[in-house]
N, C-alpha and C. Protein backbone atom coordinates (compact mmCIF):
# COMPACT_ATOMS: atom_id res chain seq x y z
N UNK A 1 -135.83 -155.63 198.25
CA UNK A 1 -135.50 -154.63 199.23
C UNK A 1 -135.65 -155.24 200.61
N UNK A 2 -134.48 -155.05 201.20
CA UNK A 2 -134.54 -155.26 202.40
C UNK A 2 -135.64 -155.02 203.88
N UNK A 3 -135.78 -155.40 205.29
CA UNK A 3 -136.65 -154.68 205.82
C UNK A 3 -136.06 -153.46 206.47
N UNK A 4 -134.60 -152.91 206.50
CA UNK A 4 -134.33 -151.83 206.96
C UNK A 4 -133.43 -151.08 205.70
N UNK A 5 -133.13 -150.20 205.82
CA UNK A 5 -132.26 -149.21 204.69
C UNK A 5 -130.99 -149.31 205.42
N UNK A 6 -129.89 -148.77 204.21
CA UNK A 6 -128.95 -148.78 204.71
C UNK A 6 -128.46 -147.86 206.11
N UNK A 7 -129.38 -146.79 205.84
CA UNK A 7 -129.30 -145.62 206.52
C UNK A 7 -129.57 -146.27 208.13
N UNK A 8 -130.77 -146.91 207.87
CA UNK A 8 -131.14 -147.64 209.05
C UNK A 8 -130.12 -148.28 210.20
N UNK A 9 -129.30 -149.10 209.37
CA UNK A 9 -128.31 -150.22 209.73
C UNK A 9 -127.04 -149.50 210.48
N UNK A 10 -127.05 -148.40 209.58
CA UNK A 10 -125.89 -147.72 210.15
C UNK A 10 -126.56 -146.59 211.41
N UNK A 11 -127.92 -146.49 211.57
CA UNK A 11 -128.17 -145.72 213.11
C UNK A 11 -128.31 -146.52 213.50
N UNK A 12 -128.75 -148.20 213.60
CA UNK A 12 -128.30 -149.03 214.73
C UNK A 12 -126.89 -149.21 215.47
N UNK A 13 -126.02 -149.06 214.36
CA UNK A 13 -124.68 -149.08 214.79
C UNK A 13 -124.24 -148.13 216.07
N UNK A 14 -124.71 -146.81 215.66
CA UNK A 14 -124.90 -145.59 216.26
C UNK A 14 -125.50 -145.75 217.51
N UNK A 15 -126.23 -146.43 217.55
CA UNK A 15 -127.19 -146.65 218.87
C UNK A 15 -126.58 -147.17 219.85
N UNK A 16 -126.33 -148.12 219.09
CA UNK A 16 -125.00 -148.89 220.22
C UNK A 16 -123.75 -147.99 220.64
N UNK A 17 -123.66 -147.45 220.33
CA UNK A 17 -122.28 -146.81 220.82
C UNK A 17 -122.63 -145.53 221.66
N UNK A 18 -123.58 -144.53 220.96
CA UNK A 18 -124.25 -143.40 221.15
C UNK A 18 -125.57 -143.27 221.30
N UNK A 19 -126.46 -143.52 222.04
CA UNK A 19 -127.75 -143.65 221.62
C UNK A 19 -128.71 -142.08 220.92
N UNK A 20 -128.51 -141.09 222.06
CA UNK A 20 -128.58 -139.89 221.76
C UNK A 20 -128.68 -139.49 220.19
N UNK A 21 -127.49 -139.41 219.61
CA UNK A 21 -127.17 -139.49 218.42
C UNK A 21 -127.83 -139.81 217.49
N UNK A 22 -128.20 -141.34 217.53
CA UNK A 22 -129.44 -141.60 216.49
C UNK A 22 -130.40 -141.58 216.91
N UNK A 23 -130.86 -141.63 218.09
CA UNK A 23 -132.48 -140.65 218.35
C UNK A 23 -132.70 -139.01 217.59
N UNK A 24 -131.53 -138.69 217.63
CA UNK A 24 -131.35 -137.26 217.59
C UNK A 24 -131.67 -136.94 215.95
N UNK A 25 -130.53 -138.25 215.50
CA UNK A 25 -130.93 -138.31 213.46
C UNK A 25 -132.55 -138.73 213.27
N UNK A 26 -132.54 -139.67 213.99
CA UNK A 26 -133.88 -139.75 213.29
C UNK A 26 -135.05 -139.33 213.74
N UNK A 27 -135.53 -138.64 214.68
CA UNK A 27 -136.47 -137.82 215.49
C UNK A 27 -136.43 -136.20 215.29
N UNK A 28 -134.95 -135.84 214.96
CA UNK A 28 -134.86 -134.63 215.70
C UNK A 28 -134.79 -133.99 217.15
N UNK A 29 -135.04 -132.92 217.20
CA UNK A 29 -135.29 -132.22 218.50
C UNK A 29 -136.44 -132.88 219.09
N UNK A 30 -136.62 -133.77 219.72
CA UNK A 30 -138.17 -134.33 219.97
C UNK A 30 -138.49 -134.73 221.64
N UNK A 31 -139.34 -135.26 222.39
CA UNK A 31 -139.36 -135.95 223.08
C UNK A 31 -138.85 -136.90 223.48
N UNK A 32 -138.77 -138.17 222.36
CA UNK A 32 -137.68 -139.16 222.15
C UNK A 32 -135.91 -138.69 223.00
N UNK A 33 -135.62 -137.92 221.91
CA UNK A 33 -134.40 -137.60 222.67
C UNK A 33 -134.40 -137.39 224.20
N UNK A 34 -135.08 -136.23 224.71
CA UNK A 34 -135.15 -136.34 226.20
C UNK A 34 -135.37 -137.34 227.26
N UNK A 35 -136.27 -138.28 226.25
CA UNK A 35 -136.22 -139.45 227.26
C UNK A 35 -135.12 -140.56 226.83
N UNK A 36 -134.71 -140.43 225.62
CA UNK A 36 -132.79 -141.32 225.56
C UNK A 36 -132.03 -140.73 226.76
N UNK A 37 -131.95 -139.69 226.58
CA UNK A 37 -130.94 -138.85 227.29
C UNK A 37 -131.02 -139.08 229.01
N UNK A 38 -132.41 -139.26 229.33
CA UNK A 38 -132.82 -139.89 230.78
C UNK A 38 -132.44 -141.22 231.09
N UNK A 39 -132.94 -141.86 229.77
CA UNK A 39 -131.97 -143.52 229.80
C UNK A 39 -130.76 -143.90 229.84
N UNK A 40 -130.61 -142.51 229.12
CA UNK A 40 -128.72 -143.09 228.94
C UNK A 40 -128.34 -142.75 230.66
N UNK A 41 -129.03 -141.94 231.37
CA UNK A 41 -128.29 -141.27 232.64
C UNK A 41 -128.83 -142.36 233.10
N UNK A 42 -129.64 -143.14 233.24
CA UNK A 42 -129.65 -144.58 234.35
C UNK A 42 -128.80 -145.63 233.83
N UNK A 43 -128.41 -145.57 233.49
CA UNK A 43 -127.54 -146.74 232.68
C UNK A 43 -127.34 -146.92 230.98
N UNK A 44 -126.57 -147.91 230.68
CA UNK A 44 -126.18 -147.81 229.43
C UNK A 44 -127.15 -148.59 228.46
N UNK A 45 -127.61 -149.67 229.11
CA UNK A 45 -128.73 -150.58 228.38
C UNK A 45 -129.79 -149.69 228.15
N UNK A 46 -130.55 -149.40 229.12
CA UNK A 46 -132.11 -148.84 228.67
C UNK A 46 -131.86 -147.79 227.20
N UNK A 47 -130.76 -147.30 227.32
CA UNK A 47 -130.86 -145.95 226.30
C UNK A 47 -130.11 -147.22 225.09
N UNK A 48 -129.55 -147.98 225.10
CA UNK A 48 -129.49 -148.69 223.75
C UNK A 48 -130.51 -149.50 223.25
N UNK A 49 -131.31 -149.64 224.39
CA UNK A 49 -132.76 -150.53 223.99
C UNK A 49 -133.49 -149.33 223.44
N UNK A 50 -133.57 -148.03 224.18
CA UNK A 50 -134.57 -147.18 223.32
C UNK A 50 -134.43 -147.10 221.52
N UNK A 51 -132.70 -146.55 222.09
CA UNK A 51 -132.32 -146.06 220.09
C UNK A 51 -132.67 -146.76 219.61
N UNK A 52 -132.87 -148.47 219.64
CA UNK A 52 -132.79 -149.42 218.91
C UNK A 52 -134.24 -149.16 218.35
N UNK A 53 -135.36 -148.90 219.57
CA UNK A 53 -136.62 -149.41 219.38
C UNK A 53 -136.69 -148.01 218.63
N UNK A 54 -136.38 -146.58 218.83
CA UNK A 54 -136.57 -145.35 218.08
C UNK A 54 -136.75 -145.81 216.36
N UNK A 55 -135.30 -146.44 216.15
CA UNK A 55 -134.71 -146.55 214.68
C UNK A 55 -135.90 -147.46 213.88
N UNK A 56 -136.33 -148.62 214.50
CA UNK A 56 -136.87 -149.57 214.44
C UNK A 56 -138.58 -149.14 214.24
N UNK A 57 -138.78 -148.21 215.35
CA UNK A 57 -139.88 -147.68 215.25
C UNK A 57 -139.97 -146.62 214.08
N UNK A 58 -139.19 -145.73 213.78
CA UNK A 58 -139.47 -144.97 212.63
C UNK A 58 -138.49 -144.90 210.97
N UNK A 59 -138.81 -146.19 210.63
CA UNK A 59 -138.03 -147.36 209.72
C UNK A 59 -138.34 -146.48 208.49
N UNK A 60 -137.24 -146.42 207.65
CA UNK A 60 -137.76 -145.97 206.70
C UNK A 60 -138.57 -146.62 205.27
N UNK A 61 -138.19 -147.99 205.29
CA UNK A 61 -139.30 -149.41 204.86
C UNK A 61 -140.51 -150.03 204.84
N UNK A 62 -140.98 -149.32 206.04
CA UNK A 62 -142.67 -149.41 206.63
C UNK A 62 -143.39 -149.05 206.08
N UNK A 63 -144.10 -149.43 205.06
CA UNK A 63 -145.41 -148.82 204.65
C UNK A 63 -146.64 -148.43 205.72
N UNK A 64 -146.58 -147.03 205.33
CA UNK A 64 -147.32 -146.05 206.14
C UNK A 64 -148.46 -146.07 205.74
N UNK A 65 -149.60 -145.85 206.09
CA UNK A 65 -151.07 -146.02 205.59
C UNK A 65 -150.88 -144.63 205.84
N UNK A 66 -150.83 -143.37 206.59
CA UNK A 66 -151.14 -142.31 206.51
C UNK A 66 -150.09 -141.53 205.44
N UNK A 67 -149.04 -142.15 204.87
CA UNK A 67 -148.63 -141.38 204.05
C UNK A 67 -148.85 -141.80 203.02
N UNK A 68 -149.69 -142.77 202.83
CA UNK A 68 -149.96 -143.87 201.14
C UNK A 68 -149.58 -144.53 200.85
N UNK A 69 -148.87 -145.55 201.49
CA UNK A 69 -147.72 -146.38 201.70
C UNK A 69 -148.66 -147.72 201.48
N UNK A 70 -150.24 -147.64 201.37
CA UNK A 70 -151.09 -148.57 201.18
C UNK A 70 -152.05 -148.18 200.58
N UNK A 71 -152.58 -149.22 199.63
CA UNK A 71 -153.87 -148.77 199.00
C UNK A 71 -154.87 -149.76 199.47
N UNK A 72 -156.06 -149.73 199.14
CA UNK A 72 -157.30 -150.77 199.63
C UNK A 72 -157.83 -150.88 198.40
N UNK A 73 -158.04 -152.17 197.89
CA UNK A 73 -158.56 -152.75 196.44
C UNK A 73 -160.76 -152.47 196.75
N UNK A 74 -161.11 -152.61 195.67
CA UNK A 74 -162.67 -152.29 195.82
C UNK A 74 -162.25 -154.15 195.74
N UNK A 75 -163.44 -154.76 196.30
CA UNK A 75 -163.94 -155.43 196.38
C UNK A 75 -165.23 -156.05 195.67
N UNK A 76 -165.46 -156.75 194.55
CA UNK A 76 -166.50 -157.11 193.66
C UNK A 76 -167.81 -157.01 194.65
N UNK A 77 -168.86 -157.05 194.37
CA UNK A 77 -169.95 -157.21 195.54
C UNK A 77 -170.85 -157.61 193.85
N UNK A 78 -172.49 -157.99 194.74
CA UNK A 78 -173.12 -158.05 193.30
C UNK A 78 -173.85 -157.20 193.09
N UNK A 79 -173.95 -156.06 194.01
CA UNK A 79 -174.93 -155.15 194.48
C UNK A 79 -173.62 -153.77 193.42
N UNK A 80 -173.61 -153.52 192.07
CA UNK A 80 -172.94 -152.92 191.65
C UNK A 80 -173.05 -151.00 192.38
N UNK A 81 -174.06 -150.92 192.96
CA UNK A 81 -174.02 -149.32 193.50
C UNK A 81 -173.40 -149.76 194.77
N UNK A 82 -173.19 -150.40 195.29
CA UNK A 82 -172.54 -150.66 196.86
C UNK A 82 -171.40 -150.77 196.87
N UNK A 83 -170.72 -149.68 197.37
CA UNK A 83 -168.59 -149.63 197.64
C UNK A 83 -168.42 -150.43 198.86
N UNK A 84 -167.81 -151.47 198.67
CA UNK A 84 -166.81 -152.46 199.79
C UNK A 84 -165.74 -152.44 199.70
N UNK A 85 -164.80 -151.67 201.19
CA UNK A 85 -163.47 -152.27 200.94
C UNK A 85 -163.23 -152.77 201.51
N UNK A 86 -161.90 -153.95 201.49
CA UNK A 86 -161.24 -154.27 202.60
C UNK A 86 -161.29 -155.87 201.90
N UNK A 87 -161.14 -156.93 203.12
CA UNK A 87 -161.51 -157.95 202.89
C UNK A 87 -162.48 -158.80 203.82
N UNK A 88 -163.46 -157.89 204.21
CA UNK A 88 -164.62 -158.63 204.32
C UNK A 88 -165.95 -158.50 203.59
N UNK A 89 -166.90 -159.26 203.43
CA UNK A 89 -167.95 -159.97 203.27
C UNK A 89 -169.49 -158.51 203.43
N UNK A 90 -169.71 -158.73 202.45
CA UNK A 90 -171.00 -157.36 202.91
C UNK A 90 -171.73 -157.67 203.89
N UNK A 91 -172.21 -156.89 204.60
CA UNK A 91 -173.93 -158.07 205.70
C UNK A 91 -175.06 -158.14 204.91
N UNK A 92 -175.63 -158.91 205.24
CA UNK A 92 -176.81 -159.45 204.49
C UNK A 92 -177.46 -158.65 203.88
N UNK A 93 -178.67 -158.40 203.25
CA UNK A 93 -179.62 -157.54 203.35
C UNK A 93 -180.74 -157.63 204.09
N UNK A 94 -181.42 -156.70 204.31
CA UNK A 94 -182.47 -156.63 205.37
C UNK A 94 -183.68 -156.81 204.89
């Protein structure tokens, strides 16, 4: 699997031409849009740099830690009642 979806590829396309548009698909009614819509009125770049960074920013490929998009392995320790996650090192004992 790729790092963007197809869906993705084709609101970049969008961006470029329209920025609005695919802020609009992939945000919704949001903040985002209002501030495309401010970009697009200063010029044509800033609001194709936003969509880009919008689309980019809310990818549908990204593993999300707040939606579970990641898990965290237990970590062996020798201290079998002691939960470690992650990948560091326990601290000493005292």
């Amino acid at each position: 699997m790729g790092p963007y979806s197809s869906r993705d590829i084709f609101l970049f396309i969008i961006a470029f031409f329209f920025p609005p548009a695919a802020v609009a698909i992939k945000t919704g009614c949001s903040i985002d849009l209002l501030i495309n819509f401010c970009l697009c009125a200063l010029g044509a770049i800033p609001g194709i740099v936003h969509g880009f960074y919008i689309v980019h920013k809310y990818n549908d490929n990204i593993e999300d830690l707040e939606a579970g998009g990641l898990e965290y392995q237990r970590v062996p320790t020798e201290q079998p009642d002691r939960l470690v996650y992650g990948a560091t090192a326990p601290p000493p004992p005292q």
